[in-house]
Protein backbone atom coordinates (compact mmCIF):
# COMPACT_ATOMS: atom_id res chain seq x y z
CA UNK A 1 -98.66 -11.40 -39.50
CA UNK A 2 -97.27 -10.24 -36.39
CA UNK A 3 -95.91 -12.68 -33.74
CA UNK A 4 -96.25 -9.98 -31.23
CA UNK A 5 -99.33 -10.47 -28.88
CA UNK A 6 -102.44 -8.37 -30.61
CA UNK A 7 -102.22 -4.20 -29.21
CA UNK A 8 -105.56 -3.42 -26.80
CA UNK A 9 -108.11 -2.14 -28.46
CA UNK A 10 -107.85 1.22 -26.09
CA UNK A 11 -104.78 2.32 -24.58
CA UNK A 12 -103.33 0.47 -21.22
CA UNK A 13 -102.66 2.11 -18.25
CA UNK A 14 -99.81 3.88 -17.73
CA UNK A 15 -97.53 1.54 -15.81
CA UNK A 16 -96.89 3.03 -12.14
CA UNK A 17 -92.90 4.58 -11.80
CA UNK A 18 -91.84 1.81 -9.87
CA UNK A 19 -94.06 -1.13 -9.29
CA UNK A 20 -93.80 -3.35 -5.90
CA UNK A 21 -90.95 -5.39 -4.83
CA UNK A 22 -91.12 -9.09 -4.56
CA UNK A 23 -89.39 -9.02 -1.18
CA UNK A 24 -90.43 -12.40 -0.85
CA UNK A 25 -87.60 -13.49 -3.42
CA UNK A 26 -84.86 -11.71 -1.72
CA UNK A 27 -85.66 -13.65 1.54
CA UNK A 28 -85.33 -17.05 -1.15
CA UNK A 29 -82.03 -15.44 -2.00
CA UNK A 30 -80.59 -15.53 1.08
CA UNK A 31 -81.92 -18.81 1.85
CA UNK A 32 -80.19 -20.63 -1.59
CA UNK A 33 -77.03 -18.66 -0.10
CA UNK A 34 -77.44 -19.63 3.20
CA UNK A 35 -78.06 -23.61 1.87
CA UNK A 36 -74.66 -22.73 0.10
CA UNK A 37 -73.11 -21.87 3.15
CA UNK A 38 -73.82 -24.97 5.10
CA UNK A 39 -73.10 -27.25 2.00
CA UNK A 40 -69.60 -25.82 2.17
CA UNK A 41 -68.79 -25.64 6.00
CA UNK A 42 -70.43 -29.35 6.75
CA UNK A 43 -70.66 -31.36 4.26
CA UNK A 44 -68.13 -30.55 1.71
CA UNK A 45 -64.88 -31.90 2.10
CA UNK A 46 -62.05 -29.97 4.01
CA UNK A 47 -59.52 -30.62 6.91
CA UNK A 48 -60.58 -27.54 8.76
CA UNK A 49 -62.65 -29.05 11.57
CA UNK A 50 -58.56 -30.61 13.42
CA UNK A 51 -58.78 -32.65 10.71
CA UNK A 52 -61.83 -34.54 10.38
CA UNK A 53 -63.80 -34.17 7.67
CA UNK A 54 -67.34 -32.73 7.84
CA UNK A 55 -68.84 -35.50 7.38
CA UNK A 56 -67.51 -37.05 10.38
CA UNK A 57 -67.93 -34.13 12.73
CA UNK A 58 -71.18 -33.79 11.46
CA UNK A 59 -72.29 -37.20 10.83
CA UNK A 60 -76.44 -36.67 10.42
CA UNK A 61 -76.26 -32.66 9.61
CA UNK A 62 -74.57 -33.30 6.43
CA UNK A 63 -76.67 -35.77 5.30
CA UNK A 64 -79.22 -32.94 4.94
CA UNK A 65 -76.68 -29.88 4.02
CA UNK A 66 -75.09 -31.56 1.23
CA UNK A 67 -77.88 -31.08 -0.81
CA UNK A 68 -77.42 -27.57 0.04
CA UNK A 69 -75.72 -27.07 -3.06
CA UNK A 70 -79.76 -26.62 -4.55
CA UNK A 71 -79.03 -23.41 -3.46
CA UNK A 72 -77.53 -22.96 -6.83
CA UNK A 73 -80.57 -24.18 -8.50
CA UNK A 74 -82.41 -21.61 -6.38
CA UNK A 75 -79.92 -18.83 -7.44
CA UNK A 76 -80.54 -19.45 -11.16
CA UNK A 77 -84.67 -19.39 -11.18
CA UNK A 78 -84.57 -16.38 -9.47
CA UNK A 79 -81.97 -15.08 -12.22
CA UNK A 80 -84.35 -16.48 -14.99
CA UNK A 81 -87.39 -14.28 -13.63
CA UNK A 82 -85.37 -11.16 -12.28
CA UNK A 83 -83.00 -10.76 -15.68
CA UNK A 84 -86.11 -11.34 -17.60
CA UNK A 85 -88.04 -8.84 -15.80
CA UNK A 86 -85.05 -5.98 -15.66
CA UNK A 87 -84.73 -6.34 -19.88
CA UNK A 88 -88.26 -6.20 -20.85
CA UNK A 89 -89.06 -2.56 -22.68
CA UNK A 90 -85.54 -1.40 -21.94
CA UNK A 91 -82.65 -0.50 -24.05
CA UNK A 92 -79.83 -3.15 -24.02
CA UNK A 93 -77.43 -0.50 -22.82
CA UNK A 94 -79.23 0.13 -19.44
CA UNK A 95 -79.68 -3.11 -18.82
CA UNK A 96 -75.73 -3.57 -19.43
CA UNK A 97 -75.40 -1.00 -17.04
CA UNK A 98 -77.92 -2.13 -14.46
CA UNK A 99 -76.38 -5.71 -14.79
CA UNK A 100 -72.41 -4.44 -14.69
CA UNK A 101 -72.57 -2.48 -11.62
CA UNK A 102 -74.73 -4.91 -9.49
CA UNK A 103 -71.97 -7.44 -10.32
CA UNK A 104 -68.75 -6.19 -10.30
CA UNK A 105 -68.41 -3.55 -6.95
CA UNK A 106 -68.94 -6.23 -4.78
CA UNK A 107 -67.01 -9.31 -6.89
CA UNK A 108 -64.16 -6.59 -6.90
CA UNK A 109 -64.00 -6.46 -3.06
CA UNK A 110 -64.48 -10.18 -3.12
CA UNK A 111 -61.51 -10.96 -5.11
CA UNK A 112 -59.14 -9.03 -3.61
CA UNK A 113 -60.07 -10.10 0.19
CA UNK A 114 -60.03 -13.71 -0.56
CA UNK A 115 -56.21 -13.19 -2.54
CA UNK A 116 -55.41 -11.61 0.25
CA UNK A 117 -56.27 -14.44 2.80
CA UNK A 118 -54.68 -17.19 0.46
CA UNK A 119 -51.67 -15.51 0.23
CA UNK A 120 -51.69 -15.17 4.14
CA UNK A 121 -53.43 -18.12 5.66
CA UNK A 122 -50.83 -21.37 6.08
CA UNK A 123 -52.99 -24.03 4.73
CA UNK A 124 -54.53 -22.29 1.72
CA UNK A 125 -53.02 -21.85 -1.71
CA UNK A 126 -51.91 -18.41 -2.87
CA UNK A 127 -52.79 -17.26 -6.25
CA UNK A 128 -50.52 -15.55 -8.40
CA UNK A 129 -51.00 -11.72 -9.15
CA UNK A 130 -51.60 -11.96 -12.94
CA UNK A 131 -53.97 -15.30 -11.85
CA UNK A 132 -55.98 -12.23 -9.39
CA UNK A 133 -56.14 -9.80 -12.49
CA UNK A 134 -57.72 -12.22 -14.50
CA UNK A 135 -60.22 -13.14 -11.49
CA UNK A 136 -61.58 -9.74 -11.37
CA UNK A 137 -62.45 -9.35 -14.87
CA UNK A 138 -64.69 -12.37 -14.17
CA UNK A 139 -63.42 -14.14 -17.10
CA UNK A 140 -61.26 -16.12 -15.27
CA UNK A 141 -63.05 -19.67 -16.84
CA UNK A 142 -63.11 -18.40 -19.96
CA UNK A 143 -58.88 -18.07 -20.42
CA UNK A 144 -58.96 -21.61 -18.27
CA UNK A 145 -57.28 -19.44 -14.96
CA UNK A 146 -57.77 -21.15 -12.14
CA UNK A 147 -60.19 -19.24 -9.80
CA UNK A 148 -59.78 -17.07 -6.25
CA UNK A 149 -63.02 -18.75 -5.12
CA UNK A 150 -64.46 -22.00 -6.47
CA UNK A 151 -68.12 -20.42 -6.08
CA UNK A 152 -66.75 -17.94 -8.84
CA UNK A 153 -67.52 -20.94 -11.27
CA UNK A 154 -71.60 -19.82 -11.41
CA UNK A 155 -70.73 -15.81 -11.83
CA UNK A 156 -69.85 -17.49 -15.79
CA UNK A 157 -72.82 -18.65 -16.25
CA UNK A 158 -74.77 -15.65 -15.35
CA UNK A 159 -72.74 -13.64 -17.65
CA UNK A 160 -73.48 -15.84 -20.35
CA UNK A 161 -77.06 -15.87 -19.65
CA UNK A 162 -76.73 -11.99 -19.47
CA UNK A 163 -75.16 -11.96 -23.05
CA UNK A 164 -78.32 -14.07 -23.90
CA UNK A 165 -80.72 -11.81 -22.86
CA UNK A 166 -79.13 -9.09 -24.46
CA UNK A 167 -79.15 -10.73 -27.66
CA UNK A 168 -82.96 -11.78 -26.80
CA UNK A 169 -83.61 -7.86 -26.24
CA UNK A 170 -81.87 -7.02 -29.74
CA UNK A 171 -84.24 -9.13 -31.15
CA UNK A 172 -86.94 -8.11 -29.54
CA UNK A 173 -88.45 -9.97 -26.20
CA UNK A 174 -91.91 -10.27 -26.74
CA UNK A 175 -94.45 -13.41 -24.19
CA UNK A 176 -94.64 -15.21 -27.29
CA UNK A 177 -90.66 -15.69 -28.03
CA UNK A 178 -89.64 -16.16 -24.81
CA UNK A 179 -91.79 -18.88 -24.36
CA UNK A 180 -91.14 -20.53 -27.41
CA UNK A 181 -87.39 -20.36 -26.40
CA UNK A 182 -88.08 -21.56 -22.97
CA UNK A 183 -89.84 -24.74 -24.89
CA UNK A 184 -86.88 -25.55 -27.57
CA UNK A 185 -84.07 -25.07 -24.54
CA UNK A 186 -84.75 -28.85 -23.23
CA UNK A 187 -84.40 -30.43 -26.93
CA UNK A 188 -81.25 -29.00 -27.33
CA UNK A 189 -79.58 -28.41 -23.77
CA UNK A 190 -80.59 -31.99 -22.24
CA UNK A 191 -78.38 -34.14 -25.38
CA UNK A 192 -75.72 -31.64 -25.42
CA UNK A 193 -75.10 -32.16 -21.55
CA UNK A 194 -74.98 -35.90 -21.17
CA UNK A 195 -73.67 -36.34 -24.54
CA UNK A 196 -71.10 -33.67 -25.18
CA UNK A 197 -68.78 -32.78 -21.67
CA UNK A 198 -66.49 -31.16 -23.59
CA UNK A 199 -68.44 -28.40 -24.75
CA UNK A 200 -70.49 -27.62 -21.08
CA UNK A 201 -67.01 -27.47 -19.30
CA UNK A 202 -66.36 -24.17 -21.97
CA UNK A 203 -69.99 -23.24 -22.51
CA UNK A 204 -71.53 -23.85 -18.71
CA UNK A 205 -74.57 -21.86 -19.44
CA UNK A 206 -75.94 -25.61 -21.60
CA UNK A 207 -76.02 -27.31 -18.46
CA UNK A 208 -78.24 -24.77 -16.43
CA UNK A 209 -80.29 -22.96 -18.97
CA UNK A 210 -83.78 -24.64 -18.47
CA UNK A 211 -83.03 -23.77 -14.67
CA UNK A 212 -83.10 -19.83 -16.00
CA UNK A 213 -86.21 -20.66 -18.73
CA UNK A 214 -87.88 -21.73 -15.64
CA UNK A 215 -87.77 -18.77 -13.86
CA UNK A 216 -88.42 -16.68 -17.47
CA UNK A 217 -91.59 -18.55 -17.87
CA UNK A 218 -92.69 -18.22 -14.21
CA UNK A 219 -91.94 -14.24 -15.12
CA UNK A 220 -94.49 -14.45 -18.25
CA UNK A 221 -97.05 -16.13 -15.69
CA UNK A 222 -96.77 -13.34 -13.10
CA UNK A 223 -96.71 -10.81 -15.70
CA UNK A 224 -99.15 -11.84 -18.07
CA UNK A 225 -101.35 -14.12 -15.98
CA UNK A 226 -101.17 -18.08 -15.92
CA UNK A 227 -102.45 -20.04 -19.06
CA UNK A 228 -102.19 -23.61 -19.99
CA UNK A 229 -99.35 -23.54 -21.97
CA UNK A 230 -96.98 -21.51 -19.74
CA UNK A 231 -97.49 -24.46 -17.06
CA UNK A 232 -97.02 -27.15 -19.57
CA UNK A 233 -93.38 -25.30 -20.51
CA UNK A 234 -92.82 -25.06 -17.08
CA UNK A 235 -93.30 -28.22 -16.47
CA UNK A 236 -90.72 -29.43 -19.69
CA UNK A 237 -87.95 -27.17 -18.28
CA UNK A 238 -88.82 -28.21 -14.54
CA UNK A 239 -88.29 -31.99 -16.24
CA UNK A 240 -85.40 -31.08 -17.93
CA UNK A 241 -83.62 -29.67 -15.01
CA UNK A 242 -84.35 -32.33 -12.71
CA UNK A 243 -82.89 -34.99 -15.31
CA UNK A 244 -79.75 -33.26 -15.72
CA UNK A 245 -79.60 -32.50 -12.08
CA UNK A 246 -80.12 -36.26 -11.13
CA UNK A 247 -78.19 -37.28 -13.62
CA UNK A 248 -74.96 -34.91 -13.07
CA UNK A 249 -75.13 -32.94 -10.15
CA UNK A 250 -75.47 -36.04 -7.67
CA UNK A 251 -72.58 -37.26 -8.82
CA UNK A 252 -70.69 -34.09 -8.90
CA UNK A 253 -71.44 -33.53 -5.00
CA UNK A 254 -70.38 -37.63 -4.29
CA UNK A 255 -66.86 -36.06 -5.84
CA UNK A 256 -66.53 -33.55 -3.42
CA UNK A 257 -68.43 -34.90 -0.33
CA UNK A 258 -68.12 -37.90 2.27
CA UNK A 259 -71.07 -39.53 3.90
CA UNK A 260 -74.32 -41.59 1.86
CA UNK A 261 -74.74 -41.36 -1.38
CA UNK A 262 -76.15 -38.38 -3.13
CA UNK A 263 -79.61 -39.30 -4.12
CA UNK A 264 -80.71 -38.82 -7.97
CA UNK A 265 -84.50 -39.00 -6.89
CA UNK A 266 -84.02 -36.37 -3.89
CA UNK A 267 -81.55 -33.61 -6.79
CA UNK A 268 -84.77 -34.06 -9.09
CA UNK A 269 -87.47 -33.33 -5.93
CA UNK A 270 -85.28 -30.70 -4.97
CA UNK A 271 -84.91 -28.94 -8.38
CA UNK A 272 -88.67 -29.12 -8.48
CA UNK A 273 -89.30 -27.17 -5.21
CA UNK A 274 -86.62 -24.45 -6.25
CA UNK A 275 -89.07 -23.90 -9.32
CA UNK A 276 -92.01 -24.11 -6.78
CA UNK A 277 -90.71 -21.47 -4.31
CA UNK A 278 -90.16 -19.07 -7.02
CA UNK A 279 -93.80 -19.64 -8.41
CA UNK A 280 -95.23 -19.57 -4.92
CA UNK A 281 -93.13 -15.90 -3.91
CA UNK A 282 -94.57 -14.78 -7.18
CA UNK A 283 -97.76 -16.00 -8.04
CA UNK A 284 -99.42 -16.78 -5.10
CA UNK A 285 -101.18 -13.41 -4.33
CA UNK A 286 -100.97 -13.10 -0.53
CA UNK A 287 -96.96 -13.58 -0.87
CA UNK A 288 -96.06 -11.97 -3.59
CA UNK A 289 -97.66 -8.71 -1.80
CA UNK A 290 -95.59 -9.18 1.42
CA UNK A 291 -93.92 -6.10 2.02
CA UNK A 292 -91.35 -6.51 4.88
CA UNK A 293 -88.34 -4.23 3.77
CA UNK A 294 -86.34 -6.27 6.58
CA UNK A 295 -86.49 -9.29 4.03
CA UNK A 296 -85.10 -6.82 1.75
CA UNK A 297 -81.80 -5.89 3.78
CA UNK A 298 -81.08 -9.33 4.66
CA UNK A 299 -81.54 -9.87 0.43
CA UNK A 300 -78.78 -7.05 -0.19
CA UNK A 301 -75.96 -9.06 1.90
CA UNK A 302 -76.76 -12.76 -0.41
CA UNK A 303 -74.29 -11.98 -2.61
CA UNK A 304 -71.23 -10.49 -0.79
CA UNK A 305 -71.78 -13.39 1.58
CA UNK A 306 -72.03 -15.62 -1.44
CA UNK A 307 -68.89 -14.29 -2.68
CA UNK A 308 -67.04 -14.62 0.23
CA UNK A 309 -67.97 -17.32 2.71
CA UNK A 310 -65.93 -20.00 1.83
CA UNK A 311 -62.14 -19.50 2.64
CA UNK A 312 -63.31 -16.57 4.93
CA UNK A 313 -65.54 -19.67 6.90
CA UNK A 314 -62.56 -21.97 6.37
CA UNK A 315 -60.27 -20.64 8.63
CA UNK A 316 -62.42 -19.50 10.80
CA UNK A 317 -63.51 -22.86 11.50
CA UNK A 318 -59.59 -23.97 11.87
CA UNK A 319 -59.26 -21.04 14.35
CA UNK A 320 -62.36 -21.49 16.96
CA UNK A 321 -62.59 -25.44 16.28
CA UNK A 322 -59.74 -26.14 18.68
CA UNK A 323 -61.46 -24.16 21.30
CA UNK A 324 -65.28 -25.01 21.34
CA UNK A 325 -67.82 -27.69 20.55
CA UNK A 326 -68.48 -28.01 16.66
CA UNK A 327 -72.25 -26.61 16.68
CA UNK A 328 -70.96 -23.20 18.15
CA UNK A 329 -68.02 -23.11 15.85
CA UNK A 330 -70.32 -23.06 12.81
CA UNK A 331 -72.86 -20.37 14.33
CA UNK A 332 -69.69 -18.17 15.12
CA UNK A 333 -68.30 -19.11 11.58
CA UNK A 334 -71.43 -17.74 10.33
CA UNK A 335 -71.39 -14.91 11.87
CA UNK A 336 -68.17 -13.76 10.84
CA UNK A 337 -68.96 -14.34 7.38
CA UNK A 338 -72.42 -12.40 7.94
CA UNK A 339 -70.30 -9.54 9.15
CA UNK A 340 -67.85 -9.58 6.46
CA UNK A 341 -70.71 -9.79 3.87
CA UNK A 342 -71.81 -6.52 5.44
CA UNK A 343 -68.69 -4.67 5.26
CA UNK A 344 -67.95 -5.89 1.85
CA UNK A 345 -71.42 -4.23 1.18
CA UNK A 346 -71.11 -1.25 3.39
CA UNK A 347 -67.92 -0.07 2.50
CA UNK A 348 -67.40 -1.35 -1.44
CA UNK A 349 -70.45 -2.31 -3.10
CA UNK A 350 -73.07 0.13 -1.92
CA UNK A 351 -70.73 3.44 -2.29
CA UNK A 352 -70.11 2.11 -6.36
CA UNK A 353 -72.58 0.79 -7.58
CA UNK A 354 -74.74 4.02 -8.56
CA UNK A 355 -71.99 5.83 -9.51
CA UNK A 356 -70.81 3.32 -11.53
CA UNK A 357 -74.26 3.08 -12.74
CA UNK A 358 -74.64 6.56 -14.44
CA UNK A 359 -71.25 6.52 -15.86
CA UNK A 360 -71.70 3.38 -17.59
CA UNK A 361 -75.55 3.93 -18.93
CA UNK A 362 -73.68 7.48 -20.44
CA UNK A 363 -71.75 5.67 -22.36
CA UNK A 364 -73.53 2.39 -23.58
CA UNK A 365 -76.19 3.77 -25.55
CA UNK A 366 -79.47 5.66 -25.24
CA UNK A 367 -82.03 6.04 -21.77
CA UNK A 368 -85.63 5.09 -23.61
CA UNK A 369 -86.08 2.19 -25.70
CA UNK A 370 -87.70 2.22 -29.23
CA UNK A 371 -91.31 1.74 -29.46
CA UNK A 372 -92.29 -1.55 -27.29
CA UNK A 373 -93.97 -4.33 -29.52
CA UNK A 374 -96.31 -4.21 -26.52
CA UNK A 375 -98.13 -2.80 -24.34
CA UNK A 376 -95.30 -2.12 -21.59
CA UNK A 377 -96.62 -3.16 -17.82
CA UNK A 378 -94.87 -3.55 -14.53
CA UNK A 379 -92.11 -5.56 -14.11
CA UNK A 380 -93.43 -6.82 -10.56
CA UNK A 381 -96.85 -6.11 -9.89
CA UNK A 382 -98.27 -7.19 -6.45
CA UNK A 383 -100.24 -9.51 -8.22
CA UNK A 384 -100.43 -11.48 -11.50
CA UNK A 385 -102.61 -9.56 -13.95
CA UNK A 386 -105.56 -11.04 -15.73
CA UNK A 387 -104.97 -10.45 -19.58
CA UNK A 388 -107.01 -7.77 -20.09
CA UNK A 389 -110.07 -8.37 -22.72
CA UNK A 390 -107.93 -6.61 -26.32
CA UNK A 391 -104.98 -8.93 -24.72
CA UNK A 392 -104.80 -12.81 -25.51
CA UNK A 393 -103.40 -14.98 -23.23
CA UNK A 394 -100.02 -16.42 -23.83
CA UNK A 395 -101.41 -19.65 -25.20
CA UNK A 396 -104.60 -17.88 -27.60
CA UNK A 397 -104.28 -15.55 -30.82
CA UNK A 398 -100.29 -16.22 -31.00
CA UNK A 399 -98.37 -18.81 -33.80
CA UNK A 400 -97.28 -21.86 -32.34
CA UNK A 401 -93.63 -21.26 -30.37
CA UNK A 402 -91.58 -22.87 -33.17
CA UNK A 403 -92.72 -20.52 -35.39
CA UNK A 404 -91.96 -17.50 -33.25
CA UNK A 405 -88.62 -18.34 -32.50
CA UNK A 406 -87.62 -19.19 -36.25
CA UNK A 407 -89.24 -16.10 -37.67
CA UNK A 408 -87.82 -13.77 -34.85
CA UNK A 409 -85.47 -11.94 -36.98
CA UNK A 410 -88.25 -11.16 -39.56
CA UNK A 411 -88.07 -7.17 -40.21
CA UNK A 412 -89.89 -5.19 -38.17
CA UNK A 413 -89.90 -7.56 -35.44
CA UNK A 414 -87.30 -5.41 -33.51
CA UNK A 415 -88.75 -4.33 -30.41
CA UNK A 416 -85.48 -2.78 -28.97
């Protein structure tokens, strides 16, 4: 029996070319950078404000902004439903190509302008040319090189979650799998990182994963329709995520920030909405069909500016905070890194990343997948699709998810 969901009884639609863009999620991007952003410059600890830490030149603001570092939370959802999205029905080599050049133009341009300042700057560390060349092959955690930017540290994970979905896509992604995978994750990832540091400081993709099996499941509801079981996964990764989060992550911003105490009980509520924003900008009708392309622009500078904010903000703060009042030295902080996020984007990512594109997808394998275990549909639609009536909903007429993951490798099971 196949695991697959059952084929229509009459041929579906042809999907449109290219379906509607969530441009509600690229205005969440910028906000989990710009959350990012303020974590760093005021709450974080550094000498760059004459001295004083943030904390103390900034005694109630970073109170809120140090749980700005949910912005990485935020980040990874909306990797779990975009990846998701940009593998299903395509061949693995595309997608390596797709993935590849959205990364590396930009974290290219990142690397070597942040070298460049730590070599220059006074009060910042330099980094050793063969320490740079290992930074922009983005393995730089892997070889245990220390990093150009500490924000480098979540660029690992997402290529380990990339390598996942390509091995999910060799396989064959079908609703069924992926949410049987998304309900196994917790079991496995939740022990291994409170039990087992050792092997989440090599293999940081443990620690995180429910985060990303979030947003894949919140891609099965938008694409498929909601059903019972897709919520109650949800809700186990959702679970899982805030555990680990309250349970590590407060402590991991005490480490590195002054002021109160992290709380456990706010990481967990705050995990939670980064799951809810993602299900609201895609499941909530009215949203999800928003169609402002300014929130689009503003998306396309989150990740230069993600890339290089911090030492870029740094001494720009140690600059202008001799010389005006601390509120205006952050907004003119900002804005420098705003405008150096655009350059970075003007000048080296958008010129690449197409060409790099085509050259790659020429080389890593063929343009149309094999024959789809399924009926192939949008990627985005403005709208989550009822399952239509030769369709079953995720949680009717498929085995239970144990089953689907173990027997995944059965033959003829391949769907790319």
């Amino acid at each position: 029996m196949s695991l697959a969901l059952a084929p229509p009884a009459s041929p579906p639609r042809r999907a449109p070319k290219s379906a509607p863009r969530l441009r509600v999620l690229d205005l969440l991007r910028l906000v989990a950078a710009a959350a990012v952003v303020l974590f760093h410059f005021t709450a974080r600890d550094h000498h760059r404000w004459q001295g004083s830490l943030p904390a103390e030149v900034f005694p109630d603001l970073s109170q809120v902004t140090r749980y700005g570092y949910l912005g990485v939370h935020l980040f990874f959802v909306i990797s779990g439903f975009v990846i998701l999205a940009s593998a299903w029905g395509r061949p693995v080599g595309s997608f390596a190509a797709s993935r590849l050049s959205r990364l590396y133009p930009a974290f290219w341009a990142a690397v070597l302008v942040t070298a460049t300042l730590r070599y220059l700057w006074p009060g910042f560390e330099a980094r050793s040319p063969s320490e740079v060349l290992v930074n922009l092959t983005m393995l730089q955690d892997l070889f245990g090189v220390p990093r150009v930017d500490g924000v480098y540290w979540t660029l690992w994970v997402e290529l380990q979650f990339y390598l996942l979905i390509g091995v999910f896509m060799r396989i064959g992604i079908t609703a069924s799998r992926v949410l049987g995978f998304a309900a196994l994750v917790p079991v496995a990832t939740v022990p291994a990182t409170l039990l087992f540091p050792d092997l989440i400081r090599t293999f940081t993709l443990i620690e995180w994963l429910p985060l990303f099996c979030a947003g894949m499941v919140v891609h099965l509801m938008h694409r498929h329709g909601p059903s019972r079981l897709a919520w109650l996964v949800l809700a186990v990764d959702v679970a899982a995520s805030a555990w680990t989060s309250a349970a590590r992550t407060a402590g991991a911003i005490d480490r590195v920030a002054s002021g109160p105490a992290t709380s456990p009980t706010l990481m967990a509520l705050g995990v939670a909405a980064c799951v809810g924003l993602v299900a609201g900008a895609t499941l909530i009708p009215r949203v999800a069909r928003v169609d402002s392309r300014a929130l689009t622009r503003a998306g396309l500078l989150t990740y230069p500016l993600y890339l290089t904010h911090e030492y870029i903000g740094w001494a720009s703060i140690e600059v202008l905070s001799s010389r005006l009042a601390p509120y205006l030295t952050l907004l003119l902080a900002v804005g420098v890194c705003l405008l150096v996020a655009v350059l970075v984007h003007v000048v080296a990512e958008r010129p690449v990343q197409q060409p790099m594109r085509r050259w790659l997808e020429a080389r890593l394998g063929p343009s149309q997948p094999s024959q789809p275990s399924q009926p192939s549909q949008p990627s985005q639609p403005s709208q989550p699709p009822r399952p239509s009536p030769g369709v079953p909903s995720i949680d009717r007429g498929v085995l239970p998810w144990a089953a689907a993951v173990a027997t995944s490798t059965a033959p003829g099971a391949r769907r790319r």
